[in-house]
C-alpha atoms as a PDB file:
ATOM      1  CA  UNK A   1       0.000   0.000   0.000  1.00  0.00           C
ATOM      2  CA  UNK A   2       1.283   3.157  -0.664  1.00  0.00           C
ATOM      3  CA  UNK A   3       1.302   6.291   1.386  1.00  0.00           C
ATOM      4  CA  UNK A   4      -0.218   9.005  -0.588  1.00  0.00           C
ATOM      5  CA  UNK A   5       1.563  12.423   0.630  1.00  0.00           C
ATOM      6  CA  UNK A   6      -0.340  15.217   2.288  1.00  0.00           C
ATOM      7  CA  UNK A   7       1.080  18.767   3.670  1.00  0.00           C
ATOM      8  CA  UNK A   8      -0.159  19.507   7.254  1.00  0.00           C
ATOM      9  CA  UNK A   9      -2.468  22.290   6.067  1.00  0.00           C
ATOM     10  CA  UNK A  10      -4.047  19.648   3.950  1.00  0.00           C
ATOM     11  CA  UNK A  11      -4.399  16.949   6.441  1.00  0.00           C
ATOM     12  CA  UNK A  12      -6.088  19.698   9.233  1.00  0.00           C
ATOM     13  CA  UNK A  13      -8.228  20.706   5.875  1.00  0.00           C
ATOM     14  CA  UNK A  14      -9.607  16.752   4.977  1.00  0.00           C
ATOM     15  CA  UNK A  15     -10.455  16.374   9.073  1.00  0.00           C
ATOM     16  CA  UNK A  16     -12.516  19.379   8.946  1.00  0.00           C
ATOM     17  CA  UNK A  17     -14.308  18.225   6.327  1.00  0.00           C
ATOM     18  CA  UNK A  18     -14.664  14.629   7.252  1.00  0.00           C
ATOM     19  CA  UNK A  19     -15.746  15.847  10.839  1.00  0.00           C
ATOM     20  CA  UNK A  20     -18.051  18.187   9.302  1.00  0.00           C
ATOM     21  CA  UNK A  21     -19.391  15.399   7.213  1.00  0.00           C
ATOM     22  CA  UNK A  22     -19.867  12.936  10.378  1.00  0.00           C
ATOM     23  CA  UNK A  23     -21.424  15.769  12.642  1.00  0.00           C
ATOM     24  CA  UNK A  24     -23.605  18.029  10.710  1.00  0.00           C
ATOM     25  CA  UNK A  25     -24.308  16.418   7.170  1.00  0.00           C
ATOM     26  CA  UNK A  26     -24.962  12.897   8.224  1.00  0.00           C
ATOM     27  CA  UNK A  27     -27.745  13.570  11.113  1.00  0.00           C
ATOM     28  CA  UNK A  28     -28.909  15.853   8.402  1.00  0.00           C
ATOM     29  CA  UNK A  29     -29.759  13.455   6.100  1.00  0.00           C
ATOM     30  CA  UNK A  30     -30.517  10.921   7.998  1.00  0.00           C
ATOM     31  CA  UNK A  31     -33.081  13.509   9.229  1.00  0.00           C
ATOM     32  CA  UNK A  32     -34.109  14.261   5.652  1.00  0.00           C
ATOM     33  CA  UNK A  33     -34.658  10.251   4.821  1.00  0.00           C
ATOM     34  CA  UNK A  34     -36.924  10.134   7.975  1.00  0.00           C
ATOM     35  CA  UNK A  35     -39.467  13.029   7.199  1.00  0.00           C
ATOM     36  CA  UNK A  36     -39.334  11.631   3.334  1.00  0.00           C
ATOM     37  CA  UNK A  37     -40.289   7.786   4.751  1.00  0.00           C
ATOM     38  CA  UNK A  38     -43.394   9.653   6.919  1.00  0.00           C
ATOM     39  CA  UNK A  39     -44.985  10.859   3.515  1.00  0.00           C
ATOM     40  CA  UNK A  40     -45.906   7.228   2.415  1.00  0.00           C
ATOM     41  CA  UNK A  41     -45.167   5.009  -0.337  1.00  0.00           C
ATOM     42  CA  UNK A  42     -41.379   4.874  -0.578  1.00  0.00           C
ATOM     43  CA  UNK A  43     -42.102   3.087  -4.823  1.00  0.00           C
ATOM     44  CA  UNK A  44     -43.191   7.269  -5.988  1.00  0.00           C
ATOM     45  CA  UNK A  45     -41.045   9.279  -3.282  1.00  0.00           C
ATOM     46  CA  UNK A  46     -38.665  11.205  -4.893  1.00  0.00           C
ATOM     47  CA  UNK A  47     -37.488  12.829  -2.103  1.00  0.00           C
ATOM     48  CA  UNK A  48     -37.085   9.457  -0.092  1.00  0.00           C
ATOM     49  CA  UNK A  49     -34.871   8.264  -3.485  1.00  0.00           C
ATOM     50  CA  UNK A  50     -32.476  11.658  -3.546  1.00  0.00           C
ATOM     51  CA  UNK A  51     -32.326  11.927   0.332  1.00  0.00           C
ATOM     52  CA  UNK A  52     -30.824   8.276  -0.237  1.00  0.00           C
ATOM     53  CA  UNK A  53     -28.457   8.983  -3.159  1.00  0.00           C
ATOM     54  CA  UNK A  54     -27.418  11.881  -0.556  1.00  0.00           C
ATOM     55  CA  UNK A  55     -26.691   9.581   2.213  1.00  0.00           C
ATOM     56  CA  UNK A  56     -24.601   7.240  -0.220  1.00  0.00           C
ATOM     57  CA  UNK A  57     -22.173   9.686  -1.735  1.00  0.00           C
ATOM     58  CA  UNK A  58     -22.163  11.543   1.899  1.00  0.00           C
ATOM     59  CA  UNK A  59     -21.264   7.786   2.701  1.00  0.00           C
ATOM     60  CA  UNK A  60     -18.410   7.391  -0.442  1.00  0.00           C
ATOM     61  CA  UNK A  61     -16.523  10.343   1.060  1.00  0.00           C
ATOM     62  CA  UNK A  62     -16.664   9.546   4.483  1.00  0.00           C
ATOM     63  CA  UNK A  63     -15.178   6.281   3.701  1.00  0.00           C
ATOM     64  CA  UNK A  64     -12.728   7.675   1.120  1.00  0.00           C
ATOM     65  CA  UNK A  65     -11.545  10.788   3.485  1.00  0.00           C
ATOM     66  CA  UNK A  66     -11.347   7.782   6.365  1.00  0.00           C
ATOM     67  CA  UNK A  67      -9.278   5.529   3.945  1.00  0.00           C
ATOM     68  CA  UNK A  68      -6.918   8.850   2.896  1.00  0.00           C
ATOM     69  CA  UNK A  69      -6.116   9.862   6.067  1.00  0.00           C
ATOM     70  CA  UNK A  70      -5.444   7.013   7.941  1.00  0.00           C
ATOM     71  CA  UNK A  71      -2.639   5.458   5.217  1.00  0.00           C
ATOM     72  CA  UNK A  72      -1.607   9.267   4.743  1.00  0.00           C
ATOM     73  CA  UNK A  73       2.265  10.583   5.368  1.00  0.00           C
ATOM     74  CA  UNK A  74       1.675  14.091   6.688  1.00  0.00           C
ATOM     75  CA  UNK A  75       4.732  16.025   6.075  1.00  0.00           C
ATOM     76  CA  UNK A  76       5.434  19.554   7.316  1.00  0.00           C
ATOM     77  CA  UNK A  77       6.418  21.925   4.416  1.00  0.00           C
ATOM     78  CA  UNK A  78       8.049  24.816   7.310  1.00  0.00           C
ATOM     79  CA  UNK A  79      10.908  21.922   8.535  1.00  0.00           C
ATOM     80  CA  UNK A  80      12.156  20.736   5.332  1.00  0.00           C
ATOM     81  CA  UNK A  81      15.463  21.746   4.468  1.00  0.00           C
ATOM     82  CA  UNK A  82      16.188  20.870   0.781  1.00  0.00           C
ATOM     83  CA  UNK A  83      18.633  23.685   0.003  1.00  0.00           C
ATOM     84  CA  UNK A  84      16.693  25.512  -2.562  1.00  0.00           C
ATOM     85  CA  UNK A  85      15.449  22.785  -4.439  1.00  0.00           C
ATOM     86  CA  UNK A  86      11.883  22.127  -5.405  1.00  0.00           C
ATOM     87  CA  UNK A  87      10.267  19.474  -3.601  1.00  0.00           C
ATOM     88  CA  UNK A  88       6.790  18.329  -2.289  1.00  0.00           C
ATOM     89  CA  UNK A  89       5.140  20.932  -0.089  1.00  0.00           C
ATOM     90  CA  UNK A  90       7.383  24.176  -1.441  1.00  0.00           C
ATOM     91  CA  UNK A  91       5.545  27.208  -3.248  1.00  0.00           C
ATOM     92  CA  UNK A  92       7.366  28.171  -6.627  1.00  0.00           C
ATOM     93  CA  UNK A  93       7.044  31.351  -8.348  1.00  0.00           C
ATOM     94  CA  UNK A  94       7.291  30.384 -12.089  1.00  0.00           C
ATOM     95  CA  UNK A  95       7.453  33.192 -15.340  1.00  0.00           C
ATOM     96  CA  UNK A  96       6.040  31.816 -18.604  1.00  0.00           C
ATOM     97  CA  UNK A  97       8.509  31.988 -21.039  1.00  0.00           C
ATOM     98  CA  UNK A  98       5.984  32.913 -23.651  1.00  0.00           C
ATOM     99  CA  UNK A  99       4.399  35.488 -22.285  1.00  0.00           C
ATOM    100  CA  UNK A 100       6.049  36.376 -19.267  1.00  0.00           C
ATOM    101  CA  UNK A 101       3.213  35.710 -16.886  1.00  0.00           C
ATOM    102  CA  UNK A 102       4.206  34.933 -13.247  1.00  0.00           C
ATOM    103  CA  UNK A 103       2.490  32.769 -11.425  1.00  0.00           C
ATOM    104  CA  UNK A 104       2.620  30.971  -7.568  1.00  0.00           C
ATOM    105  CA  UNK A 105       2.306  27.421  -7.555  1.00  0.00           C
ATOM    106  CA  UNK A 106       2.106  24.933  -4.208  1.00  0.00           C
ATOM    107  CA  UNK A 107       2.799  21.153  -4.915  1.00  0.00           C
ATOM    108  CA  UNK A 108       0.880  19.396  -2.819  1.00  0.00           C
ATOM    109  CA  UNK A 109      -0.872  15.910  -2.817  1.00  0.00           C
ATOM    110  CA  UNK A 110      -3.308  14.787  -5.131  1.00  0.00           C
ATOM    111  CA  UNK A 111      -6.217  14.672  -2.726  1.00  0.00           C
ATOM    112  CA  UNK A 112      -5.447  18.721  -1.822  1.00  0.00           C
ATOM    113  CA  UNK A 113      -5.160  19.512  -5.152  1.00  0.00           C
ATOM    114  CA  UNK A 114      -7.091  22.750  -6.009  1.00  0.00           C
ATOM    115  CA  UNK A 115      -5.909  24.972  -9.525  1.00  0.00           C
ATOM    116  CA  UNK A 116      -8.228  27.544  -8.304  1.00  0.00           C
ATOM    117  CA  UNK A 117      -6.271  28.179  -5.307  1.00  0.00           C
ATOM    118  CA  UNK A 118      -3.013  27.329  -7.085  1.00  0.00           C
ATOM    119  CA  UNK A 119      -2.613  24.179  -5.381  1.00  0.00           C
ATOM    120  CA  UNK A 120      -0.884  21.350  -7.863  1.00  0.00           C
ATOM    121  CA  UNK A 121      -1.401  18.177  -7.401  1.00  0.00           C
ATOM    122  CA  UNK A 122       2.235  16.476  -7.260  1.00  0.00           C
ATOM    123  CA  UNK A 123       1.124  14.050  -9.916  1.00  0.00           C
ATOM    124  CA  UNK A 124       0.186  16.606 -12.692  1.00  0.00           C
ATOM    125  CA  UNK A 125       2.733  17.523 -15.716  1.00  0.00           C
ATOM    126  CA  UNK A 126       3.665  20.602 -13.699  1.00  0.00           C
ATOM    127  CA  UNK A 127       4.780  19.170 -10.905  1.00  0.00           C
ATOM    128  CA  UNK A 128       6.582  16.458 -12.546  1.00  0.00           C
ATOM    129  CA  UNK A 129       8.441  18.821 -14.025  1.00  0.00           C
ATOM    130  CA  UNK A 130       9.215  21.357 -11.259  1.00  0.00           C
ATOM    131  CA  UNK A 131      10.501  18.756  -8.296  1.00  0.00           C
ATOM    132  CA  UNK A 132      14.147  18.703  -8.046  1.00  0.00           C
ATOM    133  CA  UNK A 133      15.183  21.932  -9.856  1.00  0.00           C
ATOM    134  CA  UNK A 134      15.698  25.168  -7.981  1.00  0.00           C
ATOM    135  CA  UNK A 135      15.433  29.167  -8.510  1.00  0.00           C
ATOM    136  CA  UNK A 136      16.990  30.184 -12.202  1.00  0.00           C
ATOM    137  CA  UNK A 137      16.058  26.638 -13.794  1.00  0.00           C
ATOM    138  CA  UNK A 138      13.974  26.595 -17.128  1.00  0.00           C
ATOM    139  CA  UNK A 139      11.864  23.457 -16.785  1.00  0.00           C
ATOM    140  CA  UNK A 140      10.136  21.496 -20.503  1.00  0.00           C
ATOM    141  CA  UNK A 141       6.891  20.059 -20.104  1.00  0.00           C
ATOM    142  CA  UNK A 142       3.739  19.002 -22.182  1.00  0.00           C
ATOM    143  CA  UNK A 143       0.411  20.795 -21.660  1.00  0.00           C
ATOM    144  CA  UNK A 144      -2.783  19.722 -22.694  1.00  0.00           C
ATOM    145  CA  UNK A 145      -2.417  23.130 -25.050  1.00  0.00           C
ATOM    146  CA  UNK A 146       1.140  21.715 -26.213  1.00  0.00           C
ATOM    147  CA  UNK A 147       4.699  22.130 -25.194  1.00  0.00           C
ATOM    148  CA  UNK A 148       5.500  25.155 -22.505  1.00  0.00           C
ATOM    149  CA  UNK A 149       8.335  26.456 -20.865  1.00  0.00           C
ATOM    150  CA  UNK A 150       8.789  27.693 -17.081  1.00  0.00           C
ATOM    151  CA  UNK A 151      11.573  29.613 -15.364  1.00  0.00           C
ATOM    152  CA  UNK A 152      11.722  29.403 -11.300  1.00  0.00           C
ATOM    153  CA  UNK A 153      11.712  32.275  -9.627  1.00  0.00           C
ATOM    154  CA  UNK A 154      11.138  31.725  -6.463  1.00  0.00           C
ATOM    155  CA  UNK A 155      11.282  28.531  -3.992  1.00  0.00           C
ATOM    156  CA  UNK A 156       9.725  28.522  -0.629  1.00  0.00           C
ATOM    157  CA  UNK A 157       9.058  26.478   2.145  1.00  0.00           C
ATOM    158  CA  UNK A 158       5.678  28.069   4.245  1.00  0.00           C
END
């Protein structure tokens, strides 16, 4: 079995959510599948049949976020010491060599993976790329949209 990689911030974020799921969504549902089963025939109860489809992917992730977190390897990003290299956890500052656009980058798990919040997953092309060159490198990789090019920055550990 192997241990899928999560950064502390991560981690603390999945146990919010799984408590949140146990505590508040769970009785809510639960709740919900009640009131639906007091209306009558279950056969012509649409709410009875989506209150249930809500209690089994409310299920799905509690099992999953169980499962992830308890064969996870929780590493802390602020005591790694990699001497300017990029690794898992670090935040890079990369320029597109095309059109000079700077962006901020964290690598971080797959499960915490979030592009919105610039969060890349340490499986993507990026990533791949990135991990084990440091500030001043011009990393190669292939994007869905083709070929690009990336010069570091900036490496940081926070």
């Amino acid at each position: 079995m192997t241990r899928q990689p999560l950064t502390r911030t991560g981690a603390e974020k999945l146990r919010e959510e799984l408590a949140h799921l146990k505590k508040t969504a769970r009785p809510e549902i639960i709740a919900a599948i009640a009131e639906a089963r007091a209306h009558g025939d279950l056969k012509e109860n649409a709410e009875y049949h989506a209150a249930r489809e809500q209690q089994g992917f409310i299920e799905g992730r509690i099992q999953q976020l169980e499962a992830a977190l308890s064969t996870a390897q929780v590493i802390d990003v602020t005591k790694l010491n990699p001497g300017g290299k990029v690794v898992f956890g670090a935040t890079v500052t990369v320029s597109d060599e095309a059109t000079g656009d700077e962006t901020r980058y964290q690598i971080v798990g797959d499960l915490e993976a979030d592009i919105k919040h610039q969060r890349l997953a340490i499986s993507s092309p990026i990533a791949r790329a990135l991990i084990g060159k440091q500030e001043g490198d011009v990393v190669s990789f292939r994007a869905p949209a083709g070929d690009r090019e990336l010069e570091i920055v900036a490496v940081e550990y926070v």
